[in-house]
Protein backbone atom coordinates (compact mmCIF):
# COMPACT_ATOMS: atom_id res chain seq x y z
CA UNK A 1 131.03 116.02 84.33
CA UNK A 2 127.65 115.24 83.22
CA UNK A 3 126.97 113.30 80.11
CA UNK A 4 123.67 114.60 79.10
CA UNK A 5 123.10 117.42 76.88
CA UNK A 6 119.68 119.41 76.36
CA UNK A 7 118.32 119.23 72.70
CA UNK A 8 115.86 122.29 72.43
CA UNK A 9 112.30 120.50 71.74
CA UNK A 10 109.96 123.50 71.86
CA UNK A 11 106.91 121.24 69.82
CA UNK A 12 107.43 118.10 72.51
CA UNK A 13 104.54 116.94 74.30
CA UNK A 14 105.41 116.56 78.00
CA UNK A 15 105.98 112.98 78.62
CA UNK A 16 106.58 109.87 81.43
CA UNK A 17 109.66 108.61 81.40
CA UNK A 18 109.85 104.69 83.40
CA UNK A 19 113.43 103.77 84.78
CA UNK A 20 112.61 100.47 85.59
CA UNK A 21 115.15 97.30 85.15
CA UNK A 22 112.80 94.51 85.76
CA UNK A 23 110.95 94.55 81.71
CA UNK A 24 107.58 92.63 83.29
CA UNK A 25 107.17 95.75 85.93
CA UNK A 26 107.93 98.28 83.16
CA UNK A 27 105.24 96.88 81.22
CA UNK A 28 103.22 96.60 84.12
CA UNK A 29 103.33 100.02 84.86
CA UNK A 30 102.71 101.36 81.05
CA UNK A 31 99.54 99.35 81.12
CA UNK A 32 98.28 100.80 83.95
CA UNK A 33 98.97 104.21 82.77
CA UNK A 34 96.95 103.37 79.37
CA UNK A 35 94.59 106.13 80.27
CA UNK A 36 96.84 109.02 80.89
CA UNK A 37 99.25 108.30 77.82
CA UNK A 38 97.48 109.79 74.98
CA UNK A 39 98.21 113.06 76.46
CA UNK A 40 101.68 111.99 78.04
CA UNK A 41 103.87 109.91 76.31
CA UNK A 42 105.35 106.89 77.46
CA UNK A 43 108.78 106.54 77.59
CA UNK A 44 110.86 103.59 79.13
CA UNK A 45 114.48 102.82 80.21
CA UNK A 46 115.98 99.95 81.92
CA UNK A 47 118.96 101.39 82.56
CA UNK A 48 120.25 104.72 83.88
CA UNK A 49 122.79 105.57 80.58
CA UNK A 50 119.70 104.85 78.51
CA UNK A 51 117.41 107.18 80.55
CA UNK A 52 119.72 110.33 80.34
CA UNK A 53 119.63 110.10 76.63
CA UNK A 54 116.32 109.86 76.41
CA UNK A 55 115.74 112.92 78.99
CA UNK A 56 118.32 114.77 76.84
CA UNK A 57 116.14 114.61 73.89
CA UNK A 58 112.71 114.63 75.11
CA UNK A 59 110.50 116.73 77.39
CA UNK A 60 109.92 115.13 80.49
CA UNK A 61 106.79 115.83 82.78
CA UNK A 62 107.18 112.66 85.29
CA UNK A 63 109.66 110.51 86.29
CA UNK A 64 108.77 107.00 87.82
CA UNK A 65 112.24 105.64 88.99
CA UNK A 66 113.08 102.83 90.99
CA UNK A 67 115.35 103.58 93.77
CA UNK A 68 118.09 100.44 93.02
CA UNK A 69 119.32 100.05 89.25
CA UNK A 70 122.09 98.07 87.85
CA UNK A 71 124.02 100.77 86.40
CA UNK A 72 123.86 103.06 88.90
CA UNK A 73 120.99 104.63 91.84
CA UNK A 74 117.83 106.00 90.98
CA UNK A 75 117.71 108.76 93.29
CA UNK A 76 121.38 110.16 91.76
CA UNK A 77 119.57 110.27 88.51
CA UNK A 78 116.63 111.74 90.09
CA UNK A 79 119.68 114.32 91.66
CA UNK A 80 120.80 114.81 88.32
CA UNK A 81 117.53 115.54 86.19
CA UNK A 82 116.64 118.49 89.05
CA UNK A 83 119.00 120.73 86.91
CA UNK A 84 117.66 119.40 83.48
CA UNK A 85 114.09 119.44 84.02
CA UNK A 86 113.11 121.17 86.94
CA UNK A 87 109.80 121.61 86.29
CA UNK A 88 109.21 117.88 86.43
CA UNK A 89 107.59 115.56 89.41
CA UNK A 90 108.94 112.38 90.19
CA UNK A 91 107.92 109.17 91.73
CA UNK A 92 110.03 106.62 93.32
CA UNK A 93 109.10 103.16 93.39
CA UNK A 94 110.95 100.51 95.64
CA UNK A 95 110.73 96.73 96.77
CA UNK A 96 112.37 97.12 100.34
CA UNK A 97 110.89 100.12 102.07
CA UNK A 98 111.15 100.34 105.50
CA UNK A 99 108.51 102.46 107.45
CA UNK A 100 111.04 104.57 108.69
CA UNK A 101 111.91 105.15 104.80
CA UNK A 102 108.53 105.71 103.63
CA UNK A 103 107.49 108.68 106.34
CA UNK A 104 110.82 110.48 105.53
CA UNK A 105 110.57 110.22 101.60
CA UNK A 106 106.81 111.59 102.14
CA UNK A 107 108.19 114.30 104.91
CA UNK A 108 110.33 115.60 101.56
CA UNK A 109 107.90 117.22 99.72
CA UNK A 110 109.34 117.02 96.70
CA UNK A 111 109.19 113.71 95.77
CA UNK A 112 106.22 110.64 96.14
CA UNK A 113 106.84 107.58 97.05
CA UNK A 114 105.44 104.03 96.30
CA UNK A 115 106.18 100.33 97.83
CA UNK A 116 105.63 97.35 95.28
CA UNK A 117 103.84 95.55 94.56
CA UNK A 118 102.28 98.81 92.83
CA UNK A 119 98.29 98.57 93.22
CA UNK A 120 96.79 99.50 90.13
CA UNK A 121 94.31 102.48 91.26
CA UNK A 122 96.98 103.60 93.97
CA UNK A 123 99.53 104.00 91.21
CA UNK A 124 97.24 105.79 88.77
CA UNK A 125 95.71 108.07 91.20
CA UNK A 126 99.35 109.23 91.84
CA UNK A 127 100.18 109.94 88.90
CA UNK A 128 97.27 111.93 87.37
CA UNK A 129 97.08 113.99 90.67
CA UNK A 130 101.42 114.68 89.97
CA UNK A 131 100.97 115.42 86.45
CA UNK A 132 97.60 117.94 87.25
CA UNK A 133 98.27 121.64 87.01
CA UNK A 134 98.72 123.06 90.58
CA UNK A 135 95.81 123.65 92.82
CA UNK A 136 95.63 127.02 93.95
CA UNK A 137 92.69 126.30 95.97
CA UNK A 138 94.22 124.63 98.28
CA UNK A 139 92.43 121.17 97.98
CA UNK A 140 95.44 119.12 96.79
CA UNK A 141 98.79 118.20 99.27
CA UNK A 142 101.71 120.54 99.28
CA UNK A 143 103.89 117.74 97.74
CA UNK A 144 102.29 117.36 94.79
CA UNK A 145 102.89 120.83 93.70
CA UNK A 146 106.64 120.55 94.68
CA UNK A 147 109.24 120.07 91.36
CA UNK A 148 112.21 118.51 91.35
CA UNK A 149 113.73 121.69 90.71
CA UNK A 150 113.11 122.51 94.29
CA UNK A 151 115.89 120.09 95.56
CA UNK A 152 117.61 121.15 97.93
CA UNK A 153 121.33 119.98 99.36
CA UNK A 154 119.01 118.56 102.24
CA UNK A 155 116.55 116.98 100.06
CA UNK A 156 119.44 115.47 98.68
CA UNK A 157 121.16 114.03 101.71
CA UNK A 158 118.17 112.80 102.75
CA UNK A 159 117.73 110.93 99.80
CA UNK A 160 121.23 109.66 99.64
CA UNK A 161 121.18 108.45 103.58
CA UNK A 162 117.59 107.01 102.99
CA UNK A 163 119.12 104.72 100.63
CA UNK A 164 121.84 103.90 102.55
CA UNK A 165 124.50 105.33 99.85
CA UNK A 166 128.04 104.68 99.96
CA UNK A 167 130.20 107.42 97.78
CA UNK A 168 131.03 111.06 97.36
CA UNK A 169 128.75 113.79 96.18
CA UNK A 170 130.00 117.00 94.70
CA UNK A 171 128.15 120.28 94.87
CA UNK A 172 128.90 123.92 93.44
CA UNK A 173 127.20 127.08 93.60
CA UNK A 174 129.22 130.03 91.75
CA UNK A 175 132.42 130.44 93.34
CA UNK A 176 131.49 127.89 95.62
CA UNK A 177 132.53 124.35 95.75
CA UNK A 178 132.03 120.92 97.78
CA UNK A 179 132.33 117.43 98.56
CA UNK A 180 130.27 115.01 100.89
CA UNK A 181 131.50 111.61 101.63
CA UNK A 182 128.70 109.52 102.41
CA UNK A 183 128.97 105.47 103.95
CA UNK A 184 126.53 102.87 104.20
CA UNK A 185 123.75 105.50 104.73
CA UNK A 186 125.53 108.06 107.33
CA UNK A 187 127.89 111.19 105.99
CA UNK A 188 130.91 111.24 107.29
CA UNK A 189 132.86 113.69 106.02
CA UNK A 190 132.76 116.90 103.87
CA UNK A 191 135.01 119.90 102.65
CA UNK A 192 134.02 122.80 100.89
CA UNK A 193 136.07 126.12 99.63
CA UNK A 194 134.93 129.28 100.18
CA UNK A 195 136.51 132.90 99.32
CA UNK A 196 140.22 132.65 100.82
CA UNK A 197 138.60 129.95 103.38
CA UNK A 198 138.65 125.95 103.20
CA UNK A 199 136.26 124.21 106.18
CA UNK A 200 135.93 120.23 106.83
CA UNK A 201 133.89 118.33 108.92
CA UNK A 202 130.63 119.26 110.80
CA UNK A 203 131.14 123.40 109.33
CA UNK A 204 131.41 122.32 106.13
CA UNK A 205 128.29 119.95 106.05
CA UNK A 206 126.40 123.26 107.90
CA UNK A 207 127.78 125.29 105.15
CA UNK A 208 127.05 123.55 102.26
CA UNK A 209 123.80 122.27 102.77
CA UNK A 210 122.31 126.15 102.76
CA UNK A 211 123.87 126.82 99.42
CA UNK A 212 121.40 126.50 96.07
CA UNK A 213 122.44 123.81 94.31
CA UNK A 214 123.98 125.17 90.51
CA UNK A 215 125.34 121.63 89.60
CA UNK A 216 125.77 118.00 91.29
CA UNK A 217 127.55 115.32 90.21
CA UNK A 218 128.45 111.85 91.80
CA UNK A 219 132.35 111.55 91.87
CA UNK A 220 134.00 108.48 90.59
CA UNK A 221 137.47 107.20 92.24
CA UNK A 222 137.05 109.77 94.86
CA UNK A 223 140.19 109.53 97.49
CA UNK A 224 139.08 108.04 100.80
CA UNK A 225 138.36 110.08 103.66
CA UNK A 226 139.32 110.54 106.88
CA UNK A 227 136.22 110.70 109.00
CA UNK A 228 135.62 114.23 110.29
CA UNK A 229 131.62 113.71 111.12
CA UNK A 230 130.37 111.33 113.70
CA UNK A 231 126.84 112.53 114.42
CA UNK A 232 124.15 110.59 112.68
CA UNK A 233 122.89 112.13 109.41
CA UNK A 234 119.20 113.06 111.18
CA UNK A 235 120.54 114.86 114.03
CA UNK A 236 123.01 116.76 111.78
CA UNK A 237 119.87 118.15 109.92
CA UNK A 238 117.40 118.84 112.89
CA UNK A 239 120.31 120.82 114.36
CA UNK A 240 121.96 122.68 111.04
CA UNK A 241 120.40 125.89 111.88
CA UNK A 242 121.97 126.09 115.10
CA UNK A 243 125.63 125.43 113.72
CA UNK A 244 125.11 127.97 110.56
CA UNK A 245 127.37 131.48 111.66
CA UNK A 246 124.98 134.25 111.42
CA UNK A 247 125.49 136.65 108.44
């Protein structure tokens, strides 16, 4: 189960928190958000371990993450922090995006992206725009009103198969339960339980991807899989509706 645990810090100003394992980009990035810091904190990790702790003690407004760490992946710990601050924005930060990669982290919603190297004014625009109250006017884009506590199982696979993850994700909702087995970028496989019903394969992906997420957790040492779904990840999605029973 998770390692982090929530220490109630009602007086807390709202900071940044930088997961970042390169220390001259870290530094890079505090400098350039010099101006924004005396009313956000600053805080930086280099390593995942090291930023749960810190985002189980502090109050955390934005998240600047960079997708590949060497402790673990920056959009699991992004996954993880949706249940323990969802009221936060994040932005991801790579060094090999692809195009393809950019348009569908953008198509999300939820989360911004940015390729390095990180232009100063680029990088500060984003971040004072994702850590300004919403616009109710209507003047500012959808995503940057989005939280990360509107991920969704799709925003999550997504994520996962825009990195090009290899592993097993588990999801739970209530009474509900699941696991998706994910390789080099594509899922292929997943189970759930239901009420006095087990599915695998393409019904279980269909199920489990319209549940609301209640907790998520990477699995470590999962069993191998036989593989149950063959269908690349995008088509799964553009045809879930389609393959969800009607209720």
């Amino acid at each position: 189960m998770s390692r982090i645990q929530r220490h109630p810090m009602s007086t807390s100003t709202p900071a940044i928190l930088i997961l970042e394992d390169t220390r001259t980009v870290q530094n890079y990035i505090r400098d350039v958000l010099r101006p924004v810091e005396a009313t956000h904190p600053i805080l930086m990790a280099r390593k995942v371990r090291d930023a749960q702790d810190i985002a189980g003690s502090a109050t955390i407004a934005l998240f600047i993450v960079d997708i590949g760490l060497p402790d673990g992946d920056g959009i699991d710990f992004l996954c993880e922090m949706s249940l323990l601050h969802p009221d936060a924005r994040a932005l991801i930060i790579t060094s090999s995006p692809t195009n393809d990669s950019r348009e569908r982290a953008r198509q999300l919603g939820v989360l911004h992206f940015l390729a390095k190297p990180l232009e100063r004014k680029i990088l500060l625009d984003a971040v004072r725009r994702l850590l300004a109250p919403p616009d109710r006017s209507g003047q500012n884009p959808p995503g940057f009103e989005a939280t990360l506590g509107g991920l969704s199982p799709i925003d999550i696979i997504q994520l996962k198969c825009l990195r090009g993850a290899t592993g097993v994700i588990e999801l739970r909702e209530e009474h509900l339960f699941g696991r998706m087995w994910f390789d080099r970028g594509e899922v292929v496989h997943a189970e759930c339980t239901l009420p006095g019903a087990e599915h695998q394969g393409p019904d279980a992906f269909h199920c489990m991807i319209n549940w609301r997420i209640g907790c998520i957790r990477d699995v470590r040492d999962a069993p191998l899989a036989i593989r149950t779904i063959r269908t690349p990840w995008q088509q799964l999605l553009l045809h879930h509706e389609d393959a969800v029973p009607a209720r």
